[in-house]
Structures are given as C-alpha cells and as structure tokens.
Protein backbone atom coordinates (compact mmCIF):
# COMPACT_ATOMS: atom_id res chain seq x y z
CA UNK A 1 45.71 -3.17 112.89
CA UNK A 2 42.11 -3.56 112.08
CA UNK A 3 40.80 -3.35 115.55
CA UNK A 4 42.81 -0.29 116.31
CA UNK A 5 41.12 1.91 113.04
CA UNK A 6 37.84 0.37 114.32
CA UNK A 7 38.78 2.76 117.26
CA UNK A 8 40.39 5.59 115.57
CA UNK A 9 37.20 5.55 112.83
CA UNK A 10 34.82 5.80 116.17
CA UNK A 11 37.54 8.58 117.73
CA UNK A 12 37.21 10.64 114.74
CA UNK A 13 32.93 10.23 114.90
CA UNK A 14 33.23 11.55 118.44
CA UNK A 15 35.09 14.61 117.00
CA UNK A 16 32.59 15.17 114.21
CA UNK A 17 29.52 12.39 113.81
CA UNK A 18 29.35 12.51 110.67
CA UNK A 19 32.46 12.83 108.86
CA UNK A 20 33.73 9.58 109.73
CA UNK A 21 30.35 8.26 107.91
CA UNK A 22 31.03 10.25 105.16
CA UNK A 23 34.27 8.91 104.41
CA UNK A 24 33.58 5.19 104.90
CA UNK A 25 30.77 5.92 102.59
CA UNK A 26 32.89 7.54 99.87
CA UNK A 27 35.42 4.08 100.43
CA UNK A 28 33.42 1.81 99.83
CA UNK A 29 31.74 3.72 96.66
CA UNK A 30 35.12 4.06 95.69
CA UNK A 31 35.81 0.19 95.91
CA UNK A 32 38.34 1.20 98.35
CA UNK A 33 36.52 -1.10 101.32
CA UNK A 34 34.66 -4.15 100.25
CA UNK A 35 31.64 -4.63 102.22
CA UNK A 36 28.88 -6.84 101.61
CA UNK A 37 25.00 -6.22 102.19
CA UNK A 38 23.88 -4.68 104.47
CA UNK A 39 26.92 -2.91 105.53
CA UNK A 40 27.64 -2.12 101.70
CA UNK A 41 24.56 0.24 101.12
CA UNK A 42 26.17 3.00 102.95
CA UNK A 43 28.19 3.23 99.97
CA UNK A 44 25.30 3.73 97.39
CA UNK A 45 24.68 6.56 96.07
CA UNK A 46 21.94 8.25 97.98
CA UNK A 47 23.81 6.96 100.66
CA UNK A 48 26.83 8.75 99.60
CA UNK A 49 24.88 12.16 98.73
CA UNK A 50 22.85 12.32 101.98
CA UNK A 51 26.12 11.49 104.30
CA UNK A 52 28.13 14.04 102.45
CA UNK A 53 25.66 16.90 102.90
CA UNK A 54 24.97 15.76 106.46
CA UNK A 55 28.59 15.98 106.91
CA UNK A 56 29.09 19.13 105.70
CA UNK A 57 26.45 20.87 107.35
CA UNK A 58 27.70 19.46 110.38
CA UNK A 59 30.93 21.48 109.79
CA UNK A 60 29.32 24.47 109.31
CA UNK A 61 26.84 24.36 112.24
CA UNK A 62 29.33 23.70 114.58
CA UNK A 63 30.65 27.19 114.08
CA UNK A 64 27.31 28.16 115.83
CA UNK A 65 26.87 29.86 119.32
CA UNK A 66 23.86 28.21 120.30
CA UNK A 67 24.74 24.83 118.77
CA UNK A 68 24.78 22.59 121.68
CA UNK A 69 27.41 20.84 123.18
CA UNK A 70 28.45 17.40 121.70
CA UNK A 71 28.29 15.80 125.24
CA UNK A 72 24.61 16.86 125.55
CA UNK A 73 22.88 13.31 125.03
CA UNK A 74 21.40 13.72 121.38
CA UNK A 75 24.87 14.69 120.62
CA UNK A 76 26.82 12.08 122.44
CA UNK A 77 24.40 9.21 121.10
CA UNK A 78 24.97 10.18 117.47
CA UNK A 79 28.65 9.96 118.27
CA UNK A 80 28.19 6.11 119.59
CA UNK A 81 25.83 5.73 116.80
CA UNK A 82 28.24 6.49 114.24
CA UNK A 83 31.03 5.14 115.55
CA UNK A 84 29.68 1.93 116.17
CA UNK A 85 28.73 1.97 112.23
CA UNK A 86 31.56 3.23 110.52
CA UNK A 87 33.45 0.74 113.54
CA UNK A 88 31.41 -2.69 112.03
CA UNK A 89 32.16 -1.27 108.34
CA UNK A 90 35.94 -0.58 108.99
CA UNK A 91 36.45 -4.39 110.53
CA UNK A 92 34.66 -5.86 108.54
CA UNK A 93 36.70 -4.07 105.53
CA UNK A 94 39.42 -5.56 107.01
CA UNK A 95 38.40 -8.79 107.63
CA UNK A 96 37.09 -8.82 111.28
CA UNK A 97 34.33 -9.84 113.21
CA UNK A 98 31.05 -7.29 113.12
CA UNK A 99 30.64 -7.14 117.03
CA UNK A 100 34.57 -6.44 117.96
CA UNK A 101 34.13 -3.37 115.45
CA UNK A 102 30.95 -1.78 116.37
CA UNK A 103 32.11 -2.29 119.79
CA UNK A 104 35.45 -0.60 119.66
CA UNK A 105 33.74 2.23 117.15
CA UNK A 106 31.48 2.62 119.89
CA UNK A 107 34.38 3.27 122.68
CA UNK A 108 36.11 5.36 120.07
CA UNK A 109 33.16 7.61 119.84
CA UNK A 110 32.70 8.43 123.49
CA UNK A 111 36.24 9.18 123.53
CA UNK A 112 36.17 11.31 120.78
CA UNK A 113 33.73 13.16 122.22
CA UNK A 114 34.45 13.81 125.20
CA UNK A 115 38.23 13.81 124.57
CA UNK A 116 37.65 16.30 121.94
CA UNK A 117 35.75 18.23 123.78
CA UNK A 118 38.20 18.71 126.81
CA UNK A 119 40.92 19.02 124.46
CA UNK A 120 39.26 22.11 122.42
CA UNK A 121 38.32 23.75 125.01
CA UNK A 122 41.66 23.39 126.76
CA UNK A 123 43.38 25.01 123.35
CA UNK A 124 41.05 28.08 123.18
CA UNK A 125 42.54 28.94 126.51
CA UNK A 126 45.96 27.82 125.99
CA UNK A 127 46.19 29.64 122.58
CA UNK A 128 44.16 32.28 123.24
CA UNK A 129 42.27 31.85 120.27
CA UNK A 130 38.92 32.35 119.07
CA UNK A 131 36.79 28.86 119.29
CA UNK A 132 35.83 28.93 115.69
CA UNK A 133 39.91 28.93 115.31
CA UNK A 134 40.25 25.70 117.13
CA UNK A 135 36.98 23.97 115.72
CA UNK A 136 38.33 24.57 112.19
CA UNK A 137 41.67 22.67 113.26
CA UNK A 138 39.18 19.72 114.84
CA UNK A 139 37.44 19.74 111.63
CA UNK A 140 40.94 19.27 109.50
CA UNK A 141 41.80 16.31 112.37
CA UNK A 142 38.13 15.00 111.40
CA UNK A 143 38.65 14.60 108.17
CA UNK A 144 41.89 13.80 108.08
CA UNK A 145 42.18 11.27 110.55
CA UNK A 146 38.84 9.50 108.57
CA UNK A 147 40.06 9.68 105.13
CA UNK A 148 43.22 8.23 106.32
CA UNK A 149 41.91 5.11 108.17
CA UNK A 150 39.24 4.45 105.25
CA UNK A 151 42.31 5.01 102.86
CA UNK A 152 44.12 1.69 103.92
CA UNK A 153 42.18 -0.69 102.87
C-alpha cells in the first residue's frame, strides 16, 4: 500500500506542485509520518511556513490567464521534482526503500500533470464551465487527495 501512495502523493504534485509538499510537511510536523534526517527537515518549521505559503500562492496563481501551462518544462520539472520528494518521504514513512518512492513519486507527477491537464481541459468543455470553475475542483482533489495519503500513516 506504500508504493501505491508513493504514486498517488506524486499524482496529486502533478495536479498542484506544491500542495502535496505542503501536506507531507504539515505530517511529519504533526508526528503523523516519522522521517529521519534529511528527509525529516521538510517538516521543520521554516520548512513548514515556506511550503505552506508556496502552496497557497500556487492556488491562487493558477487562477491566472497568463500563468503558463503546467506541461511547459519549468512547470513539468517542478511536478517530477516534487513528486519524487514527497514520493521518498511517503515510503519511507511507511517503511520502504528511498529509490522505489522517489521513483514512483516521480511517475506520479508526470501523470498528474499531464493527466490533469487533459482531464481539465476536457471538463471545461464537457461542462461548459468557466476554467477557474474546474481549477477550483482540481485544487479541492489536490488537497484532498494529499491530506488523505499523508493522513495514513
């Protein structure tokens, strides 16, 4: 079960790169995943603080017109980035190697992302719905789907 919220904690970095972060931060401040160094400092406090305002304004520029698309290479690298990171923390949380984790968080990411992608655009047309509409409902999957996997550890 590990391996697969390795995955899902990458997925959810592809929607948003730095949500997923944030909440594996905020788990492991909590006590909620144990992690030793160096994989426990994203739960300090700066830590905590700067990934939580990241994360945030991440939210809200996303809302943007002339943000650019997540599959545009700065974009889709912070996505791997991320995943493979909160990937490593999640296995390791639950006992698994490192390697497998970043790996998988890694795949997750670039599926996330590009998944996501297709998948929002897809609903604006389907729903006939503003984007903004559809990004808030990616945001609420974000979140969601992160503080879920970080909360079962």
């Amino acid at each position: 079960m590990t391996m697969l919220f390795a995955f899902l904690i990458g997925l959810f970095a592809g929607l948003r790169s730095l949500t997923s972060p944030a909440a594996v931060a905020w788990a492991v401040h909590l006590g909620w995943i144990k992690l030793a160094r160096p994989l426990s400092l994203i739960g300090s406090l700066p830590a905590l603080v700067i990934l939580s305002l990241l994360a945030v304004t991440e939210l809200i520029l996303d809302k943007l017109p002339n943000t650019p698309s997540r599959t545009a290479p700065p974009g889709l690298i912070a996505r791997i980035v991320t995943g493979g990171l909160t990937g490593a923390c999640v296995s390791v949380g639950g006992g698994q190697s490192a390697l497998v984790g970043t790996l998988l968080g890694m795949i997750g990411g670039v599926v996330g992302c590009f998944a996501g992608y297709q998948i929002r655009a897809r609903l604006v047309r389907f729903l006939r719905q503003p984007d903004f509409n559809v990004a808030l409902i990616e945001d609420l999957v974000a979140i969601g789907g992160s503080l879920f996997i970080v909360s079962r550890f």
